[in-house]
PDB file of N, CA and C in Angstrom:
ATOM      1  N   UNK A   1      30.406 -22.127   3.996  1.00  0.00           N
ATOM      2  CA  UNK A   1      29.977 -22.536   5.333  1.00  0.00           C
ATOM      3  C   UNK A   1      28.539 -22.093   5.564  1.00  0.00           C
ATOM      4  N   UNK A   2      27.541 -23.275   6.053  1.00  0.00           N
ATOM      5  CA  UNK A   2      26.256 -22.776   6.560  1.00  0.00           C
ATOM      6  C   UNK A   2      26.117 -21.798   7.538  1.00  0.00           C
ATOM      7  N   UNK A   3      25.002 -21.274   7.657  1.00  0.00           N
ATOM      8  CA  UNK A   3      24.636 -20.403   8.894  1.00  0.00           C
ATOM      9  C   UNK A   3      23.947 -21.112   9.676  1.00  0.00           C
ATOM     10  N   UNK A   4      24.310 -20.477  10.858  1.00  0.00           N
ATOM     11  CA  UNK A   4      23.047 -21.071  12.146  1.00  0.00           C
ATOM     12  C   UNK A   4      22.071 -20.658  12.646  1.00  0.00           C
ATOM     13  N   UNK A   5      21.134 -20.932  12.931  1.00  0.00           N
ATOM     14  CA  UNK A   5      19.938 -19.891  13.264  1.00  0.00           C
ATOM     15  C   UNK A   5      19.470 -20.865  14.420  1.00  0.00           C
ATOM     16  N   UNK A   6      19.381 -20.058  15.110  1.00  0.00           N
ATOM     17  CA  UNK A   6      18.562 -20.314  16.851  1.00  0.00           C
ATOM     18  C   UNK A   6      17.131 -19.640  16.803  1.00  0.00           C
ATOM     19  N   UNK A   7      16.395 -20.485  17.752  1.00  0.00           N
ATOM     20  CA  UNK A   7      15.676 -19.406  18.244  1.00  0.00           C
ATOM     21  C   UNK A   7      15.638 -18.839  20.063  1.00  0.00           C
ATOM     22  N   UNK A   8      14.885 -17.862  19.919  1.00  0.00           N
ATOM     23  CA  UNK A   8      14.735 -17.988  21.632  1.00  0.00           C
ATOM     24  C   UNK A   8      13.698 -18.580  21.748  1.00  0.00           C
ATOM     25  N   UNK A   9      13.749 -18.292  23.315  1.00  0.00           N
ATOM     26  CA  UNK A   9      12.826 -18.943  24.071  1.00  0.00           C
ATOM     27  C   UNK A   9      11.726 -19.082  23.643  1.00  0.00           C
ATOM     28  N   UNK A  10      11.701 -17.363  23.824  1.00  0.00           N
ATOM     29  CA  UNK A  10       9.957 -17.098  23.306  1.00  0.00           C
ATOM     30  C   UNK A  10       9.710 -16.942  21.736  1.00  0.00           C
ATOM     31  N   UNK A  11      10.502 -16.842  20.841  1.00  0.00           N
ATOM     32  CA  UNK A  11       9.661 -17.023  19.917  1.00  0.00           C
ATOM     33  C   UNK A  11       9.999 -18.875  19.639  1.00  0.00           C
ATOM     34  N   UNK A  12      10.369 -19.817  20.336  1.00  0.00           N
ATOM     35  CA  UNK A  12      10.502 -20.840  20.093  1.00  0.00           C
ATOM     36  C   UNK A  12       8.576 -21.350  20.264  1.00  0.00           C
ATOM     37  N   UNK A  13       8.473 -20.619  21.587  1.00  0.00           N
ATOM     38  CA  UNK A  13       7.007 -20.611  22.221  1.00  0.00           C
ATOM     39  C   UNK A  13       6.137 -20.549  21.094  1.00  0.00           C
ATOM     40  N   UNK A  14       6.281 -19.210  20.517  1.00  0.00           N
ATOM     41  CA  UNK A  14       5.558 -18.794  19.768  1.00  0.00           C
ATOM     42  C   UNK A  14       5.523 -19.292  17.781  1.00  0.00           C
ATOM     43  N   UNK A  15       6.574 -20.469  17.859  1.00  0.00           N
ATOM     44  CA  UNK A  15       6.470 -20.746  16.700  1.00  0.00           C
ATOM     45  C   UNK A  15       5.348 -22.100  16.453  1.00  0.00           C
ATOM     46  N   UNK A  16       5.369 -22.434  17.997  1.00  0.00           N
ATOM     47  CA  UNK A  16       4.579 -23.797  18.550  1.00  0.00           C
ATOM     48  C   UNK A  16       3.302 -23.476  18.116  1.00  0.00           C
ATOM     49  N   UNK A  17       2.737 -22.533  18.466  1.00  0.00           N
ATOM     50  CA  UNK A  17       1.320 -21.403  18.429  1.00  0.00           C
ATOM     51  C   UNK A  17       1.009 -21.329  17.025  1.00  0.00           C
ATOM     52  N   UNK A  18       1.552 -21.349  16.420  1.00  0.00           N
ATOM     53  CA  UNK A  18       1.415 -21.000  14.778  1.00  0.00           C
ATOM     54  C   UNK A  18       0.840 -22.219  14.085  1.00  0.00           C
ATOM     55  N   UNK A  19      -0.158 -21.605  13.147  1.00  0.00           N
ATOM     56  CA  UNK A  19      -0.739 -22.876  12.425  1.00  0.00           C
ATOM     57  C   UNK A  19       0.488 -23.343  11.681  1.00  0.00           C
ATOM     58  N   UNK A  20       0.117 -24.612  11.539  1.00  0.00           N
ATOM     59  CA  UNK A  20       0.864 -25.593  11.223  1.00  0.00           C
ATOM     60  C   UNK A  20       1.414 -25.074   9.644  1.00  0.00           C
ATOM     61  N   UNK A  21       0.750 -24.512   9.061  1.00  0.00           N
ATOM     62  CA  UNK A  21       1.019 -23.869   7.414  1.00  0.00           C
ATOM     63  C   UNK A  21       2.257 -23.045   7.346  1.00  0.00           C
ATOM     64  N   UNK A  22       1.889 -22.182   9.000  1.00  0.00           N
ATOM     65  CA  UNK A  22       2.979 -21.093   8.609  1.00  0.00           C
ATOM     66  C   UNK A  22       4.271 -21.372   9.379  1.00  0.00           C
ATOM     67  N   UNK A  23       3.936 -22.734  10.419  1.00  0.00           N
ATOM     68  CA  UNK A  23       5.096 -23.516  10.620  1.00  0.00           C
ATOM     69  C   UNK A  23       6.356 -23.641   9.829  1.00  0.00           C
ATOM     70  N   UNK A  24       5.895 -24.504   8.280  1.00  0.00           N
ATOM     71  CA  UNK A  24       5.984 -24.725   7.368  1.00  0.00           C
ATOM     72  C   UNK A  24       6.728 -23.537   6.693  1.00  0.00           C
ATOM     73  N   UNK A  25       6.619 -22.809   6.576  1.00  0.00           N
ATOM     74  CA  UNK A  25       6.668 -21.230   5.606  1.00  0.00           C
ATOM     75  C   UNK A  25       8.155 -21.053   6.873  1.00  0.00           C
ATOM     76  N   UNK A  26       8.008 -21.061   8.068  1.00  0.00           N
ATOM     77  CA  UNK A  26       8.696 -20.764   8.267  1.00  0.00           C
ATOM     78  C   UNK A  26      10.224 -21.563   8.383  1.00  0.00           C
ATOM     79  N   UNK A  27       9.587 -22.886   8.961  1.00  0.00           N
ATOM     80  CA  UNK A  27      11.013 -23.600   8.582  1.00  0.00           C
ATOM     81  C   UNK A  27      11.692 -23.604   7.082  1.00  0.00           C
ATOM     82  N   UNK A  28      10.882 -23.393   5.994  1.00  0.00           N
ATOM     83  CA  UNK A  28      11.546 -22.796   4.759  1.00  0.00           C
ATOM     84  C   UNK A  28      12.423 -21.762   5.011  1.00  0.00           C
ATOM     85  N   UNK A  29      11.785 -20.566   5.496  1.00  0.00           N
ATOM     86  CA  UNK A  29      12.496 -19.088   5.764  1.00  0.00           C
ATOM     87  C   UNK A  29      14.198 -19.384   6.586  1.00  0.00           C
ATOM     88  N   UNK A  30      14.037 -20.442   7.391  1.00  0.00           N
ATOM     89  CA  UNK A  30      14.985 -21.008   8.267  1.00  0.00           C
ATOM     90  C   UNK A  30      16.167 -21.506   7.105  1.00  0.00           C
ATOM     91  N   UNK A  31      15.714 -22.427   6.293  1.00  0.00           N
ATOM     92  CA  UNK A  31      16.108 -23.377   5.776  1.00  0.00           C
ATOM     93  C   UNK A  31      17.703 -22.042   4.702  1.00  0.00           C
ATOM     94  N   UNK A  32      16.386 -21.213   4.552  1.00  0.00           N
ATOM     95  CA  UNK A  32      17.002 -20.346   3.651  1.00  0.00           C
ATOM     96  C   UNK A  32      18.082 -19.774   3.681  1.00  0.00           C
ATOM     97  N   UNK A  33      17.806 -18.926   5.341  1.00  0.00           N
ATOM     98  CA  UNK A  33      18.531 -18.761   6.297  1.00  0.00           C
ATOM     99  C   UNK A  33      20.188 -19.645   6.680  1.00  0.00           C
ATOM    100  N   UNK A  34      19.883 -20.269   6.544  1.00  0.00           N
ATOM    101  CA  UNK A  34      21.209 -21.205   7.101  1.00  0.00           C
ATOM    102  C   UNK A  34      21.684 -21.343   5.776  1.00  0.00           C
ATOM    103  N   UNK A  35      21.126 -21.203   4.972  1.00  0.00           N
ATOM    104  CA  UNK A  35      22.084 -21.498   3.293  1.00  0.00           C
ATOM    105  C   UNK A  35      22.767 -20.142   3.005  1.00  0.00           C
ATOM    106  N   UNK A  36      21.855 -19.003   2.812  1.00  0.00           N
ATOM    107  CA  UNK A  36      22.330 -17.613   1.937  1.00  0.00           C
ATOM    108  C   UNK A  36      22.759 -16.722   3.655  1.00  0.00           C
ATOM    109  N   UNK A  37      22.097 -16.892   4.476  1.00  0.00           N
ATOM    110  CA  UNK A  37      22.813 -16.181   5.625  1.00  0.00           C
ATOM    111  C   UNK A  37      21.611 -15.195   5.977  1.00  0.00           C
ATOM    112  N   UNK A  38      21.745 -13.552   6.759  1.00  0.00           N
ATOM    113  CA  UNK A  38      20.471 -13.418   7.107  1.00  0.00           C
ATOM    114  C   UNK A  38      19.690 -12.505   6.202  1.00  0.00           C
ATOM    115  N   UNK A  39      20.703 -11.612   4.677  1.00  0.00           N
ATOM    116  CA  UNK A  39      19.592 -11.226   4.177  1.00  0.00           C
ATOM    117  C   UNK A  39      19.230 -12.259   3.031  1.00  0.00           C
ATOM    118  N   UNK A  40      17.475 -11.966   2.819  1.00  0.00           N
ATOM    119  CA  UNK A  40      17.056 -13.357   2.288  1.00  0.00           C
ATOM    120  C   UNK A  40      15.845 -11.871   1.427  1.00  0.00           C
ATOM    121  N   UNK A  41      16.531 -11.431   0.336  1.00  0.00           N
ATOM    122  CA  UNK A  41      15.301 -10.549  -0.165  1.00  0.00           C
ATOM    123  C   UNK A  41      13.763 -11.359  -1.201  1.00  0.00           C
ATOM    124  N   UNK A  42      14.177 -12.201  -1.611  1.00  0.00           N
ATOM    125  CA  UNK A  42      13.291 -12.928  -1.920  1.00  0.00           C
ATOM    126  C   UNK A  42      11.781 -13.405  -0.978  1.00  0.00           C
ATOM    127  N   UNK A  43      12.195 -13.278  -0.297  1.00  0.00           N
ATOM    128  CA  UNK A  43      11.016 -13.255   0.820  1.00  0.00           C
ATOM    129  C   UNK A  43       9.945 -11.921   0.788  1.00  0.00           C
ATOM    130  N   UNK A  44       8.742 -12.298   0.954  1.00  0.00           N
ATOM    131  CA  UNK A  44       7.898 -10.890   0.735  1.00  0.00           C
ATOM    132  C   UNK A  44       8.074 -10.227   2.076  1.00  0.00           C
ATOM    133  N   UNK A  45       8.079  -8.422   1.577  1.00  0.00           N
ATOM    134  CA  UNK A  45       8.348  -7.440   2.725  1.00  0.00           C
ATOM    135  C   UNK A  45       9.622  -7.851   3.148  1.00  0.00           C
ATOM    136  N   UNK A  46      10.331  -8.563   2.863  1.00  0.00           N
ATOM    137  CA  UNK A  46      10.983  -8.648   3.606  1.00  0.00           C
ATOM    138  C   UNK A  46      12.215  -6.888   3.805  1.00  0.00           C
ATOM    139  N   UNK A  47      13.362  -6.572   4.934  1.00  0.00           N
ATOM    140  CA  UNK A  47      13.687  -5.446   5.170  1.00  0.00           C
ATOM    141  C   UNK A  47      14.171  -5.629   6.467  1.00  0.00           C
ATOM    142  N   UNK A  48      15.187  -4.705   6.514  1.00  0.00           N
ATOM    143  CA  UNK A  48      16.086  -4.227   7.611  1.00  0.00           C
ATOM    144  C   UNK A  48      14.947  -3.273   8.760  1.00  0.00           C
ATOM    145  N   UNK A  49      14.726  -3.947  10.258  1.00  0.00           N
ATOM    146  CA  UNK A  49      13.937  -3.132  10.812  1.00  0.00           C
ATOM    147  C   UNK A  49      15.073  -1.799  11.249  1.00  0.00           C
ATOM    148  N   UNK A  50      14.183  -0.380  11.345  1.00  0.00           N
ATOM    149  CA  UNK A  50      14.269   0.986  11.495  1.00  0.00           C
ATOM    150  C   UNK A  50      14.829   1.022  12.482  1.00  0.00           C
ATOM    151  N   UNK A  51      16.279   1.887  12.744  1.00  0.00           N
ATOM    152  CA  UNK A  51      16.765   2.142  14.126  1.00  0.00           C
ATOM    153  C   UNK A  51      17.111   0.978  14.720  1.00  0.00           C
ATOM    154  N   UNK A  52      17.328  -0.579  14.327  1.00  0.00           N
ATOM    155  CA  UNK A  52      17.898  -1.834  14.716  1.00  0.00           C
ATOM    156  C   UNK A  52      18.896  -1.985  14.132  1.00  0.00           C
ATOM    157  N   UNK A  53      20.030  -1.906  14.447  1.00  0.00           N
ATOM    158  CA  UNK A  53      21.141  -2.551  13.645  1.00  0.00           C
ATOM    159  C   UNK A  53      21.146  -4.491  13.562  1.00  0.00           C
ATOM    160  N   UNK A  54      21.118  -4.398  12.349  1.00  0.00           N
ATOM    161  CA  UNK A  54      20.950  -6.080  11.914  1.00  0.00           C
ATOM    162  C   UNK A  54      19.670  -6.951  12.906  1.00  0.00           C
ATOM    163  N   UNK A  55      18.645  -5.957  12.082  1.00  0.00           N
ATOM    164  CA  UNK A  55      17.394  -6.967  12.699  1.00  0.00           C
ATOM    165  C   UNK A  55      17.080  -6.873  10.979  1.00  0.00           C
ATOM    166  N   UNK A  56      16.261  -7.847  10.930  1.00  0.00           N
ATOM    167  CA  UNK A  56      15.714  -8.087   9.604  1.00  0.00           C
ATOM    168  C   UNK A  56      14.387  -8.539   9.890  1.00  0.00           C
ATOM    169  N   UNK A  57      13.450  -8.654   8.943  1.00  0.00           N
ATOM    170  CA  UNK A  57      11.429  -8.972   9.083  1.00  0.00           C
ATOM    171  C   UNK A  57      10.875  -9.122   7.392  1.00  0.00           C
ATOM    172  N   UNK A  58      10.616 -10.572   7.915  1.00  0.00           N
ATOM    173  CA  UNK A  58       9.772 -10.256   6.560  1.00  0.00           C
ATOM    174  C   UNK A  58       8.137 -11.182   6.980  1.00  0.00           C
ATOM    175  N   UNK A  59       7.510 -10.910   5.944  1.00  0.00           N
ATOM    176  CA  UNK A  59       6.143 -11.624   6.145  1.00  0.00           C
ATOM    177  C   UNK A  59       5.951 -13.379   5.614  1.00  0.00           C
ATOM    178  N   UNK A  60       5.354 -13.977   6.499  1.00  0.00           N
ATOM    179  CA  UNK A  60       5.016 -15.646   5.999  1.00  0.00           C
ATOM    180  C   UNK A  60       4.288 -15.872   5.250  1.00  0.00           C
ATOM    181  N   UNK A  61       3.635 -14.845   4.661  1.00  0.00           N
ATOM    182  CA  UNK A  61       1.616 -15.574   4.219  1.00  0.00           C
ATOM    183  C   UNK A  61       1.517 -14.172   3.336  1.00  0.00           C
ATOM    184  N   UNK A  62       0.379 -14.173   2.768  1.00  0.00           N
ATOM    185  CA  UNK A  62      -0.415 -12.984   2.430  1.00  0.00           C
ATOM    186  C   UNK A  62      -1.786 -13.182   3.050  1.00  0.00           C
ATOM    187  N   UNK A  63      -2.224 -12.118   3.182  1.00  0.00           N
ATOM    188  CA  UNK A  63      -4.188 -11.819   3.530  1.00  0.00           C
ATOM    189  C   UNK A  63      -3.469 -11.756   5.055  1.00  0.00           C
ATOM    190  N   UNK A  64      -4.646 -12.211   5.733  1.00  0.00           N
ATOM    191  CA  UNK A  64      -4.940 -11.685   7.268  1.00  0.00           C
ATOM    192  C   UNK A  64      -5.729 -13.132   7.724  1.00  0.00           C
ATOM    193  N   UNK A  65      -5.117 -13.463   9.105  1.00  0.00           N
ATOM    194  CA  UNK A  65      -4.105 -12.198   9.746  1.00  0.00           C
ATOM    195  C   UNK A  65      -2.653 -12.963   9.370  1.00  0.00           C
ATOM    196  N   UNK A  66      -1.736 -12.021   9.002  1.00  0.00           N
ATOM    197  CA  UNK A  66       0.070 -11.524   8.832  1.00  0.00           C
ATOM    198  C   UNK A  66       0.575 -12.433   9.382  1.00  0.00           C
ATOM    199  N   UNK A  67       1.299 -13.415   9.094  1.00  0.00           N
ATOM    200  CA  UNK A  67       2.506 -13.496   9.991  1.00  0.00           C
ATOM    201  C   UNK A  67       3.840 -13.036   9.682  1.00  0.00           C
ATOM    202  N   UNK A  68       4.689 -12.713  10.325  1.00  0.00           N
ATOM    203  CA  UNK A  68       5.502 -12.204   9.925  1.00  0.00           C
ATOM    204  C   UNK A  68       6.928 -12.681  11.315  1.00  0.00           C
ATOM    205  N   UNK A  69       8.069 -12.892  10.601  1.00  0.00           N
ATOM    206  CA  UNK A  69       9.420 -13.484  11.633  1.00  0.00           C
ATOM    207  C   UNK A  69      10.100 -12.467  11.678  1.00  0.00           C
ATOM    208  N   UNK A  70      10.726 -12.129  12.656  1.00  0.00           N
ATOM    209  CA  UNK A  70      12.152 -11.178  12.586  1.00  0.00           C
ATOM    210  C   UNK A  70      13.390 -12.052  13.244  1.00  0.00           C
ATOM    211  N   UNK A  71      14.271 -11.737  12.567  1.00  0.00           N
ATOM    212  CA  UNK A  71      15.688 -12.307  13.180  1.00  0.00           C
ATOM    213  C   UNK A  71      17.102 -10.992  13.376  1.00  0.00           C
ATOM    214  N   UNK A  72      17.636 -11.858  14.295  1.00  0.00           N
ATOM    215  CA  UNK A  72      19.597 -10.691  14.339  1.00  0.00           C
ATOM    216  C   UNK A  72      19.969 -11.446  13.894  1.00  0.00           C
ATOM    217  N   UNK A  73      21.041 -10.870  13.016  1.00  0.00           N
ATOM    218  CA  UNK A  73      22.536 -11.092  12.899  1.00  0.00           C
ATOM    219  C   UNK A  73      23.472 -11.260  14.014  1.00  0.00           C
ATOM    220  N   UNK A  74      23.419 -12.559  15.147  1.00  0.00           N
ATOM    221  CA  UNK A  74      23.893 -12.491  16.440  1.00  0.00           C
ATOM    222  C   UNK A  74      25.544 -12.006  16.139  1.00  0.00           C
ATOM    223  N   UNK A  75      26.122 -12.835  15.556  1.00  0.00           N
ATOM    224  CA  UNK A  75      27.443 -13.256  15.552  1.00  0.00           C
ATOM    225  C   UNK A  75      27.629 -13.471  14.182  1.00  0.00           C
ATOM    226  N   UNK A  76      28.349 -12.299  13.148  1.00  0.00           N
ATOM    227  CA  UNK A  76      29.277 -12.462  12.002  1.00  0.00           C
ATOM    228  C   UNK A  76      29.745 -13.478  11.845  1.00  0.00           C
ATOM    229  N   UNK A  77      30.977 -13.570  12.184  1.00  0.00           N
ATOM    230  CA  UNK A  77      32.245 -14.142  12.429  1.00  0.00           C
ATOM    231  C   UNK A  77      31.764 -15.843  12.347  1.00  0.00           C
ATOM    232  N   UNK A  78      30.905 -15.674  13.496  1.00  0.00           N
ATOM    233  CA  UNK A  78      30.804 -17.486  13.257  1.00  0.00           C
ATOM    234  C   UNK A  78      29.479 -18.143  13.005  1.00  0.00           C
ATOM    235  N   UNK A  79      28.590 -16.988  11.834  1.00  0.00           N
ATOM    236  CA  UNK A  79      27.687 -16.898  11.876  1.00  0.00           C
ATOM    237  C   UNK A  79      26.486 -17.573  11.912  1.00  0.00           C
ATOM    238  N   UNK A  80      25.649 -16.643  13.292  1.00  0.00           N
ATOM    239  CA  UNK A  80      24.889 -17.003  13.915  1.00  0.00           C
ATOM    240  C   UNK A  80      23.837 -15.950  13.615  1.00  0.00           C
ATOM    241  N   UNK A  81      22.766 -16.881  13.435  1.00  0.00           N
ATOM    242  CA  UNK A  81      21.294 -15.989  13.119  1.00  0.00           C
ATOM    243  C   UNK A  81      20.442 -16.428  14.175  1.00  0.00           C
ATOM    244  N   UNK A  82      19.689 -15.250  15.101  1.00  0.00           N
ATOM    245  CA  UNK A  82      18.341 -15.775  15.918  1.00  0.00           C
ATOM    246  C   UNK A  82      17.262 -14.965  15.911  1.00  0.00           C
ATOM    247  N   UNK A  83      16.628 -16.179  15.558  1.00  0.00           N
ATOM    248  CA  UNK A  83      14.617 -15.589  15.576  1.00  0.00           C
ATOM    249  C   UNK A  83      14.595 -15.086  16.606  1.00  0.00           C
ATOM    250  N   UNK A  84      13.838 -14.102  16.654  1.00  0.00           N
ATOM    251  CA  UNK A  84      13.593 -13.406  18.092  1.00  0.00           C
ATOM    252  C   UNK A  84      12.064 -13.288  18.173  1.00  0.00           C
ATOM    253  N   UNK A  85      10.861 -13.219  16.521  1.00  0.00           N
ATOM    254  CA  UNK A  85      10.180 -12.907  16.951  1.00  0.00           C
ATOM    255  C   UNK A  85       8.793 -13.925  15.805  1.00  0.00           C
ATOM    256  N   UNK A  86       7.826 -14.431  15.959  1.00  0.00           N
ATOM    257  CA  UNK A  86       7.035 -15.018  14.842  1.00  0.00           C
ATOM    258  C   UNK A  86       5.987 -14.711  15.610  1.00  0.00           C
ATOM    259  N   UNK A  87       4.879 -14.196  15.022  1.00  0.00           N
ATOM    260  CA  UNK A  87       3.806 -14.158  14.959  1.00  0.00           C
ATOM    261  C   UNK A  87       2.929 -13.199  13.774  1.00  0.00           C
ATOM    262  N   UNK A  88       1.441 -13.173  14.473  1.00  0.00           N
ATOM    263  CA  UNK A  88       0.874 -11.762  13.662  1.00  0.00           C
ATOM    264  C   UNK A  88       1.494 -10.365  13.828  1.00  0.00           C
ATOM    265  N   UNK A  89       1.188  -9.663  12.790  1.00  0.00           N
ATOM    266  CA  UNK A  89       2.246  -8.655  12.557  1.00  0.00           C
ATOM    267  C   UNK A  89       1.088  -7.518  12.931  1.00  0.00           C
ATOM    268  N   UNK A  90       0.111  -7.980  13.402  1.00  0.00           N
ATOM    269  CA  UNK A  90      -0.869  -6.841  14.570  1.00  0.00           C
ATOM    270  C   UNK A  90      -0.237  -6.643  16.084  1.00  0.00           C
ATOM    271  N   UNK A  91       0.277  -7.841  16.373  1.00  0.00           N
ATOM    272  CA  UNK A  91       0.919  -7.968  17.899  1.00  0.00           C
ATOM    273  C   UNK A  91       2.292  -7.814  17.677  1.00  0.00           C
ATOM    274  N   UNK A  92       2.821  -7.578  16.667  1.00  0.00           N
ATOM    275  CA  UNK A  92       4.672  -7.402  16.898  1.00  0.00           C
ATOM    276  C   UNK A  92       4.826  -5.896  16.992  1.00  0.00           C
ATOM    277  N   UNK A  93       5.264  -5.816  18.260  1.00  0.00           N
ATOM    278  CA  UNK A  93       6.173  -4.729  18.345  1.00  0.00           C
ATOM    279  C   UNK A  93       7.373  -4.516  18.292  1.00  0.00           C
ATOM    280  N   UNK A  94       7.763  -4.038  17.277  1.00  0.00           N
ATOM    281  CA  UNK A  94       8.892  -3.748  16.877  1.00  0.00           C
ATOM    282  C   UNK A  94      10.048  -3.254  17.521  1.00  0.00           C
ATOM    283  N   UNK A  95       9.474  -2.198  18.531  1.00  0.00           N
ATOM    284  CA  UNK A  95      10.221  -1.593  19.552  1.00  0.00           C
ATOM    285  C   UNK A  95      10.936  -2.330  20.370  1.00  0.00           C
ATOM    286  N   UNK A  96      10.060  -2.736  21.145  1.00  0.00           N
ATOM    287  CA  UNK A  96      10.437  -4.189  22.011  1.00  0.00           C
ATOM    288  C   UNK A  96      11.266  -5.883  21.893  1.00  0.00           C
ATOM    289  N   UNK A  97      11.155  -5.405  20.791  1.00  0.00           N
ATOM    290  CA  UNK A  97      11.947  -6.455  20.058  1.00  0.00           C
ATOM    291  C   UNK A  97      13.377  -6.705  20.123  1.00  0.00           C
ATOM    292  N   UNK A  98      14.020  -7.215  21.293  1.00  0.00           N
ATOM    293  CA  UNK A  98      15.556  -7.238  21.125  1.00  0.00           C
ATOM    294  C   UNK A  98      16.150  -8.619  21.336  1.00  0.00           C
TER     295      UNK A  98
END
């Protein structure tokens, strides 16, 4: 069974914002996502964020400036994955991130 991946609001906003390249990079990351589920280690950096239970981040690009996506593990059971966050990885705060 595939996975599902949503996004929110705001990083729906914020995927709009993104050059069109890392658009791209990311609907791959998505694509991936809905096949293998939410860990995807093949992805660069990618990793379990610190003190989040089932947040995951990895990077879109190399050089500067970063982009980088984070997603939850919403829902096991009937599984559901949501972006919560895409952009440069100068402006992601991690903390804030829920």
């Amino acid at each position: 069974m595939d996975w599902t991946v949503k996004f929110t609001g705001k990083a729906k906003k914020q995927k709009e914002k993104l050059p069109e390249r890392f658009q791209d990079a990311l609907d791959f990351l998505v694509a991936d996502i809905e096949q293998s589920g939410p860990v995807v280690p093949t992805w660069p950096n990618y990793g379990k964020l610190k003190g989040k239970p089932d947040y995951y981040h990895c990077h879109l690009n190399k050089g500067k400036p970063r982009y980088v996506a984070v997603w939850k593990l919403t829902d096991k059971s009937i599984q559901l994955v949501e972006i919560r966050y895409v952009g440069t990885h100068e402006k992601a705060d991690y903390g804030k991130i829920r």
